[in-house]
C-alpha atoms as a PDB file:
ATOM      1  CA  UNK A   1      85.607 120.302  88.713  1.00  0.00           C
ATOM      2  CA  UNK A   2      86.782 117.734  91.012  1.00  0.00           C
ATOM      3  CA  UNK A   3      89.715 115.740  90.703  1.00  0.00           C
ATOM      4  CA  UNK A   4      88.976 112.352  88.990  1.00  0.00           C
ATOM      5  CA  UNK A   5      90.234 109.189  91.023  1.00  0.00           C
ATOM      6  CA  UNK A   6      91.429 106.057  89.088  1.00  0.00           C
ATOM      7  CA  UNK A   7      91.942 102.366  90.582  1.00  0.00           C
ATOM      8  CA  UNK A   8      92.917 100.354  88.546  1.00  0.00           C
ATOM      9  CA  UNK A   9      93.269  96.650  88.902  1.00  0.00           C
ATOM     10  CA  UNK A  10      93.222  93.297  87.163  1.00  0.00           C
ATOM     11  CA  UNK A  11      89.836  92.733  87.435  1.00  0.00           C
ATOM     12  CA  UNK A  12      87.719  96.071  88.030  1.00  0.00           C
ATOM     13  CA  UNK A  13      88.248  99.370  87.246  1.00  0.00           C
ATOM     14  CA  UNK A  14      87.097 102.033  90.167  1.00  0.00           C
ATOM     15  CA  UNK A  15      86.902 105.628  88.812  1.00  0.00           C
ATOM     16  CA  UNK A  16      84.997 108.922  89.560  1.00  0.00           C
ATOM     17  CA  UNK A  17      85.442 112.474  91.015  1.00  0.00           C
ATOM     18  CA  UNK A  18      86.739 112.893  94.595  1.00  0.00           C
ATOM     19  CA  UNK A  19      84.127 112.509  96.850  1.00  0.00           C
ATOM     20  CA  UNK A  20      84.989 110.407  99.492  1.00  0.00           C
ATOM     21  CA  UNK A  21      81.671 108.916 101.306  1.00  0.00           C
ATOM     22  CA  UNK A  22      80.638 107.792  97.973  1.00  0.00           C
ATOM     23  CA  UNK A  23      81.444 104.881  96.183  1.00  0.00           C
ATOM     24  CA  UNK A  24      82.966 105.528  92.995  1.00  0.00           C
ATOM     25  CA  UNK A  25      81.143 106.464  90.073  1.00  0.00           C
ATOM     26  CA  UNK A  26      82.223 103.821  87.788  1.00  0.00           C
ATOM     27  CA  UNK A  27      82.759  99.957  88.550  1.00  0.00           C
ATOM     28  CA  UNK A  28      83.712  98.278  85.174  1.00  0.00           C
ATOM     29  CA  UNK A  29      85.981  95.344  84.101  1.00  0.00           C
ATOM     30  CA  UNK A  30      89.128  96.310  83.467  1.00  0.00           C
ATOM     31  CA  UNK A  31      88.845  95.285  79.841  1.00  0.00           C
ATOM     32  CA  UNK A  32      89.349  96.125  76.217  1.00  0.00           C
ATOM     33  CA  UNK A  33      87.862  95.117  73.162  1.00  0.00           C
ATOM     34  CA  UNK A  34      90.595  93.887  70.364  1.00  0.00           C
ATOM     35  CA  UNK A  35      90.368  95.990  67.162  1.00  0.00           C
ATOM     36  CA  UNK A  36      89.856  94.335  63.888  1.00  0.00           C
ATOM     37  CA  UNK A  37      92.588  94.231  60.962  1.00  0.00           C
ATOM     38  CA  UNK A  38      90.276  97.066  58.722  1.00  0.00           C
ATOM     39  CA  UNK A  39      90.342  99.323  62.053  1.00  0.00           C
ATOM     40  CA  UNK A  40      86.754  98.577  63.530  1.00  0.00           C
ATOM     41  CA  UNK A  41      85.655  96.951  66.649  1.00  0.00           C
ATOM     42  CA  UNK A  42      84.673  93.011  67.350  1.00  0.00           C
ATOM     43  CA  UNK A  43      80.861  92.527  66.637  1.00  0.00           C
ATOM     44  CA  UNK A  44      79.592  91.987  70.485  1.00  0.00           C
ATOM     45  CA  UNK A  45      78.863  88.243  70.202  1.00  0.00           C
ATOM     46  CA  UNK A  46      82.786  88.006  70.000  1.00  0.00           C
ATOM     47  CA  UNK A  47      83.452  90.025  72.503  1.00  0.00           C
ATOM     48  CA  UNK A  48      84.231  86.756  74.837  1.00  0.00           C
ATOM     49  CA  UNK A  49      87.290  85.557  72.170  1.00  0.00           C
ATOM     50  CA  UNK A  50      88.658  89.098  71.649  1.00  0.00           C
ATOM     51  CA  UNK A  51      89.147  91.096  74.946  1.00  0.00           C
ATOM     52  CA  UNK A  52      92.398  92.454  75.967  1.00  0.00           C
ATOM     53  CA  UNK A  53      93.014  92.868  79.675  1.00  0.00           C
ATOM     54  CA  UNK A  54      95.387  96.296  80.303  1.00  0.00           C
ATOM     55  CA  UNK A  55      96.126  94.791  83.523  1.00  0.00           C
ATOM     56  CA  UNK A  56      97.748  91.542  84.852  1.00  0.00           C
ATOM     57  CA  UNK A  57      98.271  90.934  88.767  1.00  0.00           C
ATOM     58  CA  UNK A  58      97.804  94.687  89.207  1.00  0.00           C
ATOM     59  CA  UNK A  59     100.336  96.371  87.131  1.00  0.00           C
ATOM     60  CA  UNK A  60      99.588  97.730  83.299  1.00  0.00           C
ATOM     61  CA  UNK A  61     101.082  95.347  80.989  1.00  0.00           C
ATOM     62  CA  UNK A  62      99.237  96.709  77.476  1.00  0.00           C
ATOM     63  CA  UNK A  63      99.488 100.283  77.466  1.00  0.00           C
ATOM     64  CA  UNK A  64      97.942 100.683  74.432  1.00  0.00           C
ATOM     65  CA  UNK A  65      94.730  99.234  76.046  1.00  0.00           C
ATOM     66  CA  UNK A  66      95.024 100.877  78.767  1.00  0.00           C
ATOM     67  CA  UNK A  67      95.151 104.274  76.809  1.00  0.00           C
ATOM     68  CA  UNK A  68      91.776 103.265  74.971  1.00  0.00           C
ATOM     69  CA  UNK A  69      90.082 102.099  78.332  1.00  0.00           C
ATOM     70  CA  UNK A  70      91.140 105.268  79.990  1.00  0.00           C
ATOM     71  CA  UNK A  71      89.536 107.553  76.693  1.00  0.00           C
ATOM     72  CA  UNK A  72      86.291 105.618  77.710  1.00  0.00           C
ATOM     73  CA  UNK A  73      86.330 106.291  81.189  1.00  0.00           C
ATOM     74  CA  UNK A  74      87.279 109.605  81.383  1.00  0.00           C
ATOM     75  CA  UNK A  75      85.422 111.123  77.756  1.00  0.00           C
ATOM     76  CA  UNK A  76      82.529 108.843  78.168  1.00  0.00           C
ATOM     77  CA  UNK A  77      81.990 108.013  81.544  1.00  0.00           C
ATOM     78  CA  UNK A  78      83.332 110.938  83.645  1.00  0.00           C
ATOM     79  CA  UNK A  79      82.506 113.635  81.268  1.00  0.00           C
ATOM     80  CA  UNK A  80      85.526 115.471  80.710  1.00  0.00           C
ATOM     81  CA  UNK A  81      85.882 117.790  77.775  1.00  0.00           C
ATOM     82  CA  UNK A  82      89.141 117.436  75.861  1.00  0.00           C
ATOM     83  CA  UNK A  83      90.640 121.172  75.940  1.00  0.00           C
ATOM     84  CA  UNK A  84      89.237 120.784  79.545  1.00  0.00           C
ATOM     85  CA  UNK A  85      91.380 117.939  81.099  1.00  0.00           C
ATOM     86  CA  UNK A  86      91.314 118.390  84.786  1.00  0.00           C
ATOM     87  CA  UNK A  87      93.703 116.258  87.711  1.00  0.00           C
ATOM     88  CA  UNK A  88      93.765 113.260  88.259  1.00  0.00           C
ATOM     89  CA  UNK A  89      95.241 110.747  90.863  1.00  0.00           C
ATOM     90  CA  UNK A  90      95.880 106.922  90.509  1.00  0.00           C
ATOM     91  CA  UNK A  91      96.288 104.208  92.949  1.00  0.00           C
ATOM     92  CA  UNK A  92      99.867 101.995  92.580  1.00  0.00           C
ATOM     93  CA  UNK A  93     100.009  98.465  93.366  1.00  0.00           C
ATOM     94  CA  UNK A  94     102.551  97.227  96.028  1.00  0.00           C
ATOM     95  CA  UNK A  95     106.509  97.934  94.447  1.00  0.00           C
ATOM     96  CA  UNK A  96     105.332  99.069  91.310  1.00  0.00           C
ATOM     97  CA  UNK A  97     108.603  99.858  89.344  1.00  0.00           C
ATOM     98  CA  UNK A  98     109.353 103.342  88.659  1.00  0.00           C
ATOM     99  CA  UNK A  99     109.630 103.073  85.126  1.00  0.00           C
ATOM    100  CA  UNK A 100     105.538 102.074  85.038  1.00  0.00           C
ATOM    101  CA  UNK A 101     105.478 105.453  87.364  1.00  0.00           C
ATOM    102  CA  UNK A 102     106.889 107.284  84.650  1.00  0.00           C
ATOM    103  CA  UNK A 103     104.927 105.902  81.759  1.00  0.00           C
ATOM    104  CA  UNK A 104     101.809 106.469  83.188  1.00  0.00           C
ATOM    105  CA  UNK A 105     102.546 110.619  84.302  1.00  0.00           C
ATOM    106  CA  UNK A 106     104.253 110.554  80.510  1.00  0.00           C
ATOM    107  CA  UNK A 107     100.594 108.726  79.426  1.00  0.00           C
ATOM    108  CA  UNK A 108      98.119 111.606  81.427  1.00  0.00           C
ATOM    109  CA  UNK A 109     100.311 114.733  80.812  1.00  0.00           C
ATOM    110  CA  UNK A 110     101.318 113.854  77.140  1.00  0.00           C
ATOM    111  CA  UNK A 111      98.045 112.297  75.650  1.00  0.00           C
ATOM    112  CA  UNK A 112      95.477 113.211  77.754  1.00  0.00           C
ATOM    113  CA  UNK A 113      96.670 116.710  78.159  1.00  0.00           C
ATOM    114  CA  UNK A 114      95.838 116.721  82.600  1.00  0.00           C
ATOM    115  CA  UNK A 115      96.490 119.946  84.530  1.00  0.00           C
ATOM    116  CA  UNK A 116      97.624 117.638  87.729  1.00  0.00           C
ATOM    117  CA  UNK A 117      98.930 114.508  88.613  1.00  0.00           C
ATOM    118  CA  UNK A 118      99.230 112.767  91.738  1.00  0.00           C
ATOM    119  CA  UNK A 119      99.556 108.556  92.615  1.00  0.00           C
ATOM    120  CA  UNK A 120      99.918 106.964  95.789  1.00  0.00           C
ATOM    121  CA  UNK A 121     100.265 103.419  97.190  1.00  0.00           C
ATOM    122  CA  UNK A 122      96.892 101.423  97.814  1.00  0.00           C
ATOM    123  CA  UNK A 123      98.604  99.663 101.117  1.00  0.00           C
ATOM    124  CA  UNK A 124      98.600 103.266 101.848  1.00  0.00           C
ATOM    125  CA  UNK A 125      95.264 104.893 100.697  1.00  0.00           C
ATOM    126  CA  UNK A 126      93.135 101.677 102.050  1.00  0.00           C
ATOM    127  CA  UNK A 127      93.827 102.582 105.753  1.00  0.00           C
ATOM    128  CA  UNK A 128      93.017 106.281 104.515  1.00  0.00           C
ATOM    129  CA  UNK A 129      89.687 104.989 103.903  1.00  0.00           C
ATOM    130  CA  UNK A 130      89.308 103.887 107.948  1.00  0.00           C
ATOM    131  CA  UNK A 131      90.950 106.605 109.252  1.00  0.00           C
ATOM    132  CA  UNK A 132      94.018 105.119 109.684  1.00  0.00           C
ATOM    133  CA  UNK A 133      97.881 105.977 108.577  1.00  0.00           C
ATOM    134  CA  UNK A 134      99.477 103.578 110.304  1.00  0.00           C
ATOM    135  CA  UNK A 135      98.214  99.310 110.148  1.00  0.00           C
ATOM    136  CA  UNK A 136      98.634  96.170 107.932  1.00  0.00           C
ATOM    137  CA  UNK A 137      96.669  95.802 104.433  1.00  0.00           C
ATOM    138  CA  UNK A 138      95.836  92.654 103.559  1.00  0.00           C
ATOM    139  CA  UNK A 139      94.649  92.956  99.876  1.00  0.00           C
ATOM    140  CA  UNK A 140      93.121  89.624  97.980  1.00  0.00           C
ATOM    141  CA  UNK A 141      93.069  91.134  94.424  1.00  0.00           C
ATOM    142  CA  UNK A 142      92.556  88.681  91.345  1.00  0.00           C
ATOM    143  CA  UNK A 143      95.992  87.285  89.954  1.00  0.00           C
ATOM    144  CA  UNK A 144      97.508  88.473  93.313  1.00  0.00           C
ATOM    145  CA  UNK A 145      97.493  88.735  97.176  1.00  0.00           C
ATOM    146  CA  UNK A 146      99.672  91.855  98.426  1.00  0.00           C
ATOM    147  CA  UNK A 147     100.277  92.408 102.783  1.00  0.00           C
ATOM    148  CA  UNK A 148     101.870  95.743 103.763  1.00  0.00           C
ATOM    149  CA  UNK A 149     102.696  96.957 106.756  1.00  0.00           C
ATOM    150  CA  UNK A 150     102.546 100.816 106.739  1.00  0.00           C
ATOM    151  CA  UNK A 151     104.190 103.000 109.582  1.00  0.00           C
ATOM    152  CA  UNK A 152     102.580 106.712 109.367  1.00  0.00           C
ATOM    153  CA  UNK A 153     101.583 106.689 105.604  1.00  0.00           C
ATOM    154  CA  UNK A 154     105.184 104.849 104.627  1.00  0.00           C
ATOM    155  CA  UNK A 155     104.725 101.000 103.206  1.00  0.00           C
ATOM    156  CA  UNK A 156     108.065  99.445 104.747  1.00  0.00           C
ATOM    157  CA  UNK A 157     108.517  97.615 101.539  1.00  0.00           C
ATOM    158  CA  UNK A 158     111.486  95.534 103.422  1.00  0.00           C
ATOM    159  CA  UNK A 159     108.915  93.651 105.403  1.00  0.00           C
ATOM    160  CA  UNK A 160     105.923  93.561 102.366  1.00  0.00           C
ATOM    161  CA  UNK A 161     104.664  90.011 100.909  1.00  0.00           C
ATOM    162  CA  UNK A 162     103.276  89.921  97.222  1.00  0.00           C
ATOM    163  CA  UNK A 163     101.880  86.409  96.294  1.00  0.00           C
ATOM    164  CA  UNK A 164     101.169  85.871  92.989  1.00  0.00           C
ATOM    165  CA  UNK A 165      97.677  84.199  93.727  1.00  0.00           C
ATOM    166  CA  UNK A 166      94.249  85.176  94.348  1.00  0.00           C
ATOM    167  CA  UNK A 167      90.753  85.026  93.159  1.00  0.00           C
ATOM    168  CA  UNK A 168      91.384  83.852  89.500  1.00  0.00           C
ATOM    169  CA  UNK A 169      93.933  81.175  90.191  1.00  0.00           C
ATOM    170  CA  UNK A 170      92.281  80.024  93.692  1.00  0.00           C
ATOM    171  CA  UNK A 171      88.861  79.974  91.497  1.00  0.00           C
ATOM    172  CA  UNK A 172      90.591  77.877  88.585  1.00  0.00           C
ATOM    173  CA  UNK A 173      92.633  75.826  90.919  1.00  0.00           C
ATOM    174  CA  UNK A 174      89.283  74.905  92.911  1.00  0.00           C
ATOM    175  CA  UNK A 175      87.402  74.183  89.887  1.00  0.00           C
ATOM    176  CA  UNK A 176      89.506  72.146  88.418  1.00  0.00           C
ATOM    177  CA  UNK A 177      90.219  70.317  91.601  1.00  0.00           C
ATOM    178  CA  UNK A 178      86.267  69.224  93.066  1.00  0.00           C
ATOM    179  CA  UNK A 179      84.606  66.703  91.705  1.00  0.00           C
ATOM    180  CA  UNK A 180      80.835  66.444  91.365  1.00  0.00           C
ATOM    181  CA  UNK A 181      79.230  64.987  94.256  1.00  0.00           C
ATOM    182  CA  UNK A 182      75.300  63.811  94.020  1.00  0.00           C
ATOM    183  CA  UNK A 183      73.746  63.278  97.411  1.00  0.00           C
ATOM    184  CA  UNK A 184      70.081  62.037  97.941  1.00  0.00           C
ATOM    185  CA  UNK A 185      68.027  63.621 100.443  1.00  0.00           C
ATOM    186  CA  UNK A 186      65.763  61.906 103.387  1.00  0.00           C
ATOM    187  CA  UNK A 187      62.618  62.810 101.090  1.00  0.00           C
ATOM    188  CA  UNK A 188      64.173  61.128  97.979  1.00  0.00           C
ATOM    189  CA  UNK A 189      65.462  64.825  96.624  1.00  0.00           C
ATOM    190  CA  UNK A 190      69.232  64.322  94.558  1.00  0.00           C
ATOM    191  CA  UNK A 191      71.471  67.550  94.983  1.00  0.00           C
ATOM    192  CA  UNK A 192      74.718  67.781  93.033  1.00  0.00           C
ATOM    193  CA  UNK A 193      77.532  69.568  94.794  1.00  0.00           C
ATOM    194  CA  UNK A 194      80.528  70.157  93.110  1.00  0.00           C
ATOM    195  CA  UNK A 195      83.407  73.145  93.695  1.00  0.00           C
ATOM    196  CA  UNK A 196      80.421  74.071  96.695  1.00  0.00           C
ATOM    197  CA  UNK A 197      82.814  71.957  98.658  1.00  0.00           C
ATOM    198  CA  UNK A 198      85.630  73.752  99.001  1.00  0.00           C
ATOM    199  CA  UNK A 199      85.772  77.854  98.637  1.00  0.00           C
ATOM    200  CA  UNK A 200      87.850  79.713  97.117  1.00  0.00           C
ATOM    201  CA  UNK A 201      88.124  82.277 100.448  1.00  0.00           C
ATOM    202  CA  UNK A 202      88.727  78.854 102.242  1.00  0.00           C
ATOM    203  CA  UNK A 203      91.654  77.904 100.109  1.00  0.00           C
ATOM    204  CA  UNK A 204      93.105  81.252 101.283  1.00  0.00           C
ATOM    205  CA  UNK A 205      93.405  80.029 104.943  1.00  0.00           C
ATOM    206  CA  UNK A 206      94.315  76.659 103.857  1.00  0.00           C
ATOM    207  CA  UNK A 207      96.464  76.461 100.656  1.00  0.00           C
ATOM    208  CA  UNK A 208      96.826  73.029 100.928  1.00  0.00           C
ATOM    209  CA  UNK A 209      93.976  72.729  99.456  1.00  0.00           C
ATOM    210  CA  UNK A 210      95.418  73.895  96.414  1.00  0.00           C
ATOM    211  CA  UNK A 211      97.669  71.645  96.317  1.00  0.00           C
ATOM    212  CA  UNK A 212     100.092  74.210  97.515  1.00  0.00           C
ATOM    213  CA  UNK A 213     102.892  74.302  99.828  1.00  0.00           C
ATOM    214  CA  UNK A 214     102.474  77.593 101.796  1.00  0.00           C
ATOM    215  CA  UNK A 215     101.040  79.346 104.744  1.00  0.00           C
ATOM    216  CA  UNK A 216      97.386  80.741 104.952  1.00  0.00           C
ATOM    217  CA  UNK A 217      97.317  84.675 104.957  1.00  0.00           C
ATOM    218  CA  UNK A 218      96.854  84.829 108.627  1.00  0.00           C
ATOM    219  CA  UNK A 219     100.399  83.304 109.021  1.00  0.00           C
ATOM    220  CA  UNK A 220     101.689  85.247 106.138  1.00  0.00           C
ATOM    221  CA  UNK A 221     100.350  88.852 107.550  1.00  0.00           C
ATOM    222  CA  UNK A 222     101.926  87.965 110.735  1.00  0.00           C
ATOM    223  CA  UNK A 223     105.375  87.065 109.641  1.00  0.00           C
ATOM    224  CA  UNK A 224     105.223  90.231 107.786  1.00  0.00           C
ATOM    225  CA  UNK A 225     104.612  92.259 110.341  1.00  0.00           C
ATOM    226  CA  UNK A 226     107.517  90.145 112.791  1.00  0.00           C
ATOM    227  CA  UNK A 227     110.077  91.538 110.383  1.00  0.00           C
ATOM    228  CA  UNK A 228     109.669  95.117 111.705  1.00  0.00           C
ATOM    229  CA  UNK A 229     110.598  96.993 114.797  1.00  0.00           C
ATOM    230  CA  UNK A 230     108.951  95.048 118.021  1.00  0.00           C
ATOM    231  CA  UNK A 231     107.861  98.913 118.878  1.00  0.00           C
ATOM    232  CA  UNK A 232     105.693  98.889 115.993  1.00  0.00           C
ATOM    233  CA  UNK A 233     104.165  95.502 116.200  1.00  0.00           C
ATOM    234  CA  UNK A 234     100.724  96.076 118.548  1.00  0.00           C
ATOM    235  CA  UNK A 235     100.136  98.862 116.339  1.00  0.00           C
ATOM    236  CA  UNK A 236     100.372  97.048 112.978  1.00  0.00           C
ATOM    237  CA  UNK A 237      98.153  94.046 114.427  1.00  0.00           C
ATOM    238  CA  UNK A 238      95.913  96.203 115.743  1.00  0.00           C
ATOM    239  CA  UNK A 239      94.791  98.103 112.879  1.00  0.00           C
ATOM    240  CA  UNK A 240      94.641  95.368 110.136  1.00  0.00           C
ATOM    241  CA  UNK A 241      92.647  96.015 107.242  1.00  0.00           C
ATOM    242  CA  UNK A 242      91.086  93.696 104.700  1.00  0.00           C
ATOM    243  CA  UNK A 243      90.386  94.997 101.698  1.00  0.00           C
ATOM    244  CA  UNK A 244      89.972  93.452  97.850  1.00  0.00           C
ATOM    245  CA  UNK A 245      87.105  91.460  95.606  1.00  0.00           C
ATOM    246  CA  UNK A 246      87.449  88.484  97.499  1.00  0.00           C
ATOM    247  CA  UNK A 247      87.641  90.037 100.893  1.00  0.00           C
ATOM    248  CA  UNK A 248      84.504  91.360 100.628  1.00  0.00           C
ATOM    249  CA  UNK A 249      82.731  87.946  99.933  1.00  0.00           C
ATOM    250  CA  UNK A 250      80.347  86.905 102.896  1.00  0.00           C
ATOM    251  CA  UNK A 251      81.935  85.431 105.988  1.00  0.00           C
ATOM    252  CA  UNK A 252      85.558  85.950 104.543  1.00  0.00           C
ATOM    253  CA  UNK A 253      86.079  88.711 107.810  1.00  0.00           C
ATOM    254  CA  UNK A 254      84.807  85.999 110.016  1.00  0.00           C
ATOM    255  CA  UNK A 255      86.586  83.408 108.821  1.00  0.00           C
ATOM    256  CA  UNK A 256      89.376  85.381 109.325  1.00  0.00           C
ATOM    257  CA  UNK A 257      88.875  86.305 112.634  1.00  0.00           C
ATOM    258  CA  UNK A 258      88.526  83.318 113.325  1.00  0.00           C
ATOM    259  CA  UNK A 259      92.128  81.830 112.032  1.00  0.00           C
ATOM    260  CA  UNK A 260      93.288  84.940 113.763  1.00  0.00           C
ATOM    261  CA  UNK A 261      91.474  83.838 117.589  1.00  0.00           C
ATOM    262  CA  UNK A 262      93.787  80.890 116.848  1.00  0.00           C
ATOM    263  CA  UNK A 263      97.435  83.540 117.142  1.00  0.00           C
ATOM    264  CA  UNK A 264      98.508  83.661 120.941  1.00  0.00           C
ATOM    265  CA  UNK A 265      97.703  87.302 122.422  1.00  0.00           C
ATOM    266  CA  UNK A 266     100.853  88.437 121.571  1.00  0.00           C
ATOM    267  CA  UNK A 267     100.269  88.200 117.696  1.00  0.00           C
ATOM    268  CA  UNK A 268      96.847  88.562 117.257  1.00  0.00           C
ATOM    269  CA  UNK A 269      95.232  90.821 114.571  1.00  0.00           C
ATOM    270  CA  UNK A 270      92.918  92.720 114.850  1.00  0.00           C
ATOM    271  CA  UNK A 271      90.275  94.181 111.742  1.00  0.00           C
ATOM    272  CA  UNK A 272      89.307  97.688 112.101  1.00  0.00           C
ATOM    273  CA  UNK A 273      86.007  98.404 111.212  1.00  0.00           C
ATOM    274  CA  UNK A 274      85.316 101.162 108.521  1.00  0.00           C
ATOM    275  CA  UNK A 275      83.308 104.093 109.486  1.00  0.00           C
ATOM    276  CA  UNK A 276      79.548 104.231 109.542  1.00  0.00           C
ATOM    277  CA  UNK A 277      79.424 107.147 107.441  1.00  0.00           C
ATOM    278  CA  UNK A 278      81.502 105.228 104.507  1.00  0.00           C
ATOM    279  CA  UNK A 279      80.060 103.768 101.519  1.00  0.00           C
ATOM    280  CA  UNK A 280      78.457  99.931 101.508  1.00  0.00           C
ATOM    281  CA  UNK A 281      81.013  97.368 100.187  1.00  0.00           C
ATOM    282  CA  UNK A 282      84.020  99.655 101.247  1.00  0.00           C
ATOM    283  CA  UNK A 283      86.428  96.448 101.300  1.00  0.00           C
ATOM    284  CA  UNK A 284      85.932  96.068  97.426  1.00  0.00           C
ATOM    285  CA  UNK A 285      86.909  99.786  96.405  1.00  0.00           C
ATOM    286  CA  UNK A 286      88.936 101.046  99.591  1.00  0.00           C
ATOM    287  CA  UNK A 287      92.172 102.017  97.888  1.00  0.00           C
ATOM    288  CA  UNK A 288      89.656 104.637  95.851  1.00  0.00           C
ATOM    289  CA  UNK A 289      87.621 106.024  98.421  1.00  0.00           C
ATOM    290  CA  UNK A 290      91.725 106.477 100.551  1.00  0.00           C
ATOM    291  CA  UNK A 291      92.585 108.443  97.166  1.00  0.00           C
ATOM    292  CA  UNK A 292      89.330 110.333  96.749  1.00  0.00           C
ATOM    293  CA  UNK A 293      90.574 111.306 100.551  1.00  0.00           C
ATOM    294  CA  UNK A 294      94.105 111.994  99.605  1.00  0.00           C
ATOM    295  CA  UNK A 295      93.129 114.112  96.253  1.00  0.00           C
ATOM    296  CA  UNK A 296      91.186 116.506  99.079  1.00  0.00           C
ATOM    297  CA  UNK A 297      94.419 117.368 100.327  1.00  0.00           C
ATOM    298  CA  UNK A 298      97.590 116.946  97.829  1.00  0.00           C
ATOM    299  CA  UNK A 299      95.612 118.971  95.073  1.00  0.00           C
ATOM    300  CA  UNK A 300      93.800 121.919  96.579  1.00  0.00           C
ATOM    301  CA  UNK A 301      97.712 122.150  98.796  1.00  0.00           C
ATOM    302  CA  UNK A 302      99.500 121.972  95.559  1.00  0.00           C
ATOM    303  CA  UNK A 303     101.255 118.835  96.561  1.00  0.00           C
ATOM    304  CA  UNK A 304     100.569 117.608  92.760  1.00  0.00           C
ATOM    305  CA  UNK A 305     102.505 116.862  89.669  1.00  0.00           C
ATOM    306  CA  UNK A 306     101.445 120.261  87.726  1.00  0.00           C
ATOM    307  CA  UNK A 307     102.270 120.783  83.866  1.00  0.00           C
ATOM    308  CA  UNK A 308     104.747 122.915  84.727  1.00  0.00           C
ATOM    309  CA  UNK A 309     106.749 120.484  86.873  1.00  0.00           C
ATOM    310  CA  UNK A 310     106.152 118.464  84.300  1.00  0.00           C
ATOM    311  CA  UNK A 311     107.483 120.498  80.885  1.00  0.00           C
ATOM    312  CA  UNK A 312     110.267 121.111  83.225  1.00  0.00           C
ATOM    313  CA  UNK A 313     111.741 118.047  85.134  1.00  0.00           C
ATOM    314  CA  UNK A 314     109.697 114.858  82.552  1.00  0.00           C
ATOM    315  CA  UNK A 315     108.717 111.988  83.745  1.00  0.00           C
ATOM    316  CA  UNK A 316     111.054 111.157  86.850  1.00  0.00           C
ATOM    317  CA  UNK A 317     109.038 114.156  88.560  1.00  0.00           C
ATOM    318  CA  UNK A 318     106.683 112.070  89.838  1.00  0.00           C
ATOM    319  CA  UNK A 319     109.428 110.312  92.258  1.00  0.00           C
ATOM    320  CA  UNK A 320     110.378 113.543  93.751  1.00  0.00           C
ATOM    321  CA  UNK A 321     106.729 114.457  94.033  1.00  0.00           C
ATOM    322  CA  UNK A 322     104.348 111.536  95.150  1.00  0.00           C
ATOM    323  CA  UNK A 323     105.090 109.332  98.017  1.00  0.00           C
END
């Protein structure tokens, strides 16, 4: 059986079994359905008033949820048999603290009974996913905007960015912000435009329009990458990846490149371009197609978390063991 791959973030969950040129087997809101006081579940027309989200800006905050969610995917939706449990490796947000490290290995080894574990930083596994170990991730998640430089498979946290804005508040920002517009047409026609005039991927270039007082991501990604070694900078800039829901939304990498024709030739990033054998959309799940590349290695090499490590060592295993 192959290793199952998890990603989860605030908005989607990506899971399925480690093959890496396809895209994962399972794309589903990263939702759960509140319980009612007699033990059942919400009728579905209340679904909207009563879902719990596991996740906020990319780290678990309702464990509890997250337990149920992960019953779903892996029982229901992956197939595993309980008495069965097979390995598994997740995908960590940028600086997630080690005491969410441990409660997760505690969650797979003690409840869901796994034979393996193994996690590993998405800054990390998205340049996996374009055949890179070394390069900048930019990653536009919802709740959250995260820019890593990473110097042969090692995030230098030191010079890392996490802004606590992305697709939900630059969505609820905008829409609260445009007003409706009606225009009339040469042949008499009245259009209405309303948040049409100002996007949310256009916000990310020019915060401002938000009403906030910051620099776009271009700006951002290269003062991140200033704050390492000068030896290291061509590379970083060079291999920039985009990656995230709202990178993936039509004309974001041009508008991007764009902003970025606007750096002098010193600074000036560069996208690398994902492989032509890779799945369609890889921008939106590239941290799990970098761990369905990662689980090829760590677990058939015995790199893993195993039981035994486990039983042995607890929870803080998973710092000596996963990088």
């Amino acid at each position: 059986m192959e290793a199952a791959v998890v990603d989860a973030g605030s908005k989607f969950l990506k899971a399925g079994p480690a093959i890496p040129d396809q895209a994962p087997a399972m794309i589903i809101p990263t939702q759960m359905k509140r319980m009612l006081e007699d033990g059942s579940m919400a009728d579905n027309s209340l679904c909207e008033d009563i879902t719990v989200d596991p996740v906020e800006r990319g780290f678990i905050r309702d464990w509890d949820a997250m337990e149920d969610l992960l019953q779903h995917v892996l029982y229901t939706g992956l197939g595993w048999e309980i008495g069965n449990e097979g390995q598994i490796l997740f995908t960590d947000p940028l600086s997630t603290p080690k005491s969410f490290r441990e409660q997760l290995v505690q969650l797979m080894f003690e409840t869901f009974n796994i034979s393996g574990f193994y996690a590993s930083e998405q800054a990390v596994l998205s340049l996996y996913a374009v055949g890179r170990i070394s390069g900048c991730t930019v990653d536009i998640g919802h709740g959250k905007i995260d820019i890593a430089p990473v110097i042969e498979g090692a995030v230098q946290h030191i010079a890392s960015r996490r802004f606590e804005i992305g697709d939900e508040l630059a969505y609820e920002k905008t829409k609260n912000s445009c007003q409706i517009e009606k225009h009339t047409l040469p042949d008499g026609q009245v259009i209405t435009i309303g948040r049409e005039k100002y996007t949310v991927g256009e916000a990310l270039f020019q915060p401002s329009l938000l009403s906030l007082d910051a620099h776009g991501i271009v700006e951002q990604l290269v003062r991140s990458i200033s704050t390492v070694s000068s030896d290291n900078h061509r590379q970083l800039l060079e291999n920039t990846v985009l990656c995230g829901g709202t990178a993936s939304m039509p004309g974001f990498e041009e508008r991007f490149q764009k902003e970025a024709s606007l750096c002098s030739s010193a600074i000036r990033p560069a996208l690398v371009k994902p492989p032509e054998y890779m799945p369609e959309n890889l921008t939106m799940y590239s941290a799990w197609v970098g761990g369905a590349i990662l689980a090829k290695v760590v677990f058939p090499q015995n790199q893993h978390v195993t039981k035994a490590d486990y039983d042995e060592t607890g929870p803080s295993i998973v710092h000596r063991k996963c990088f």
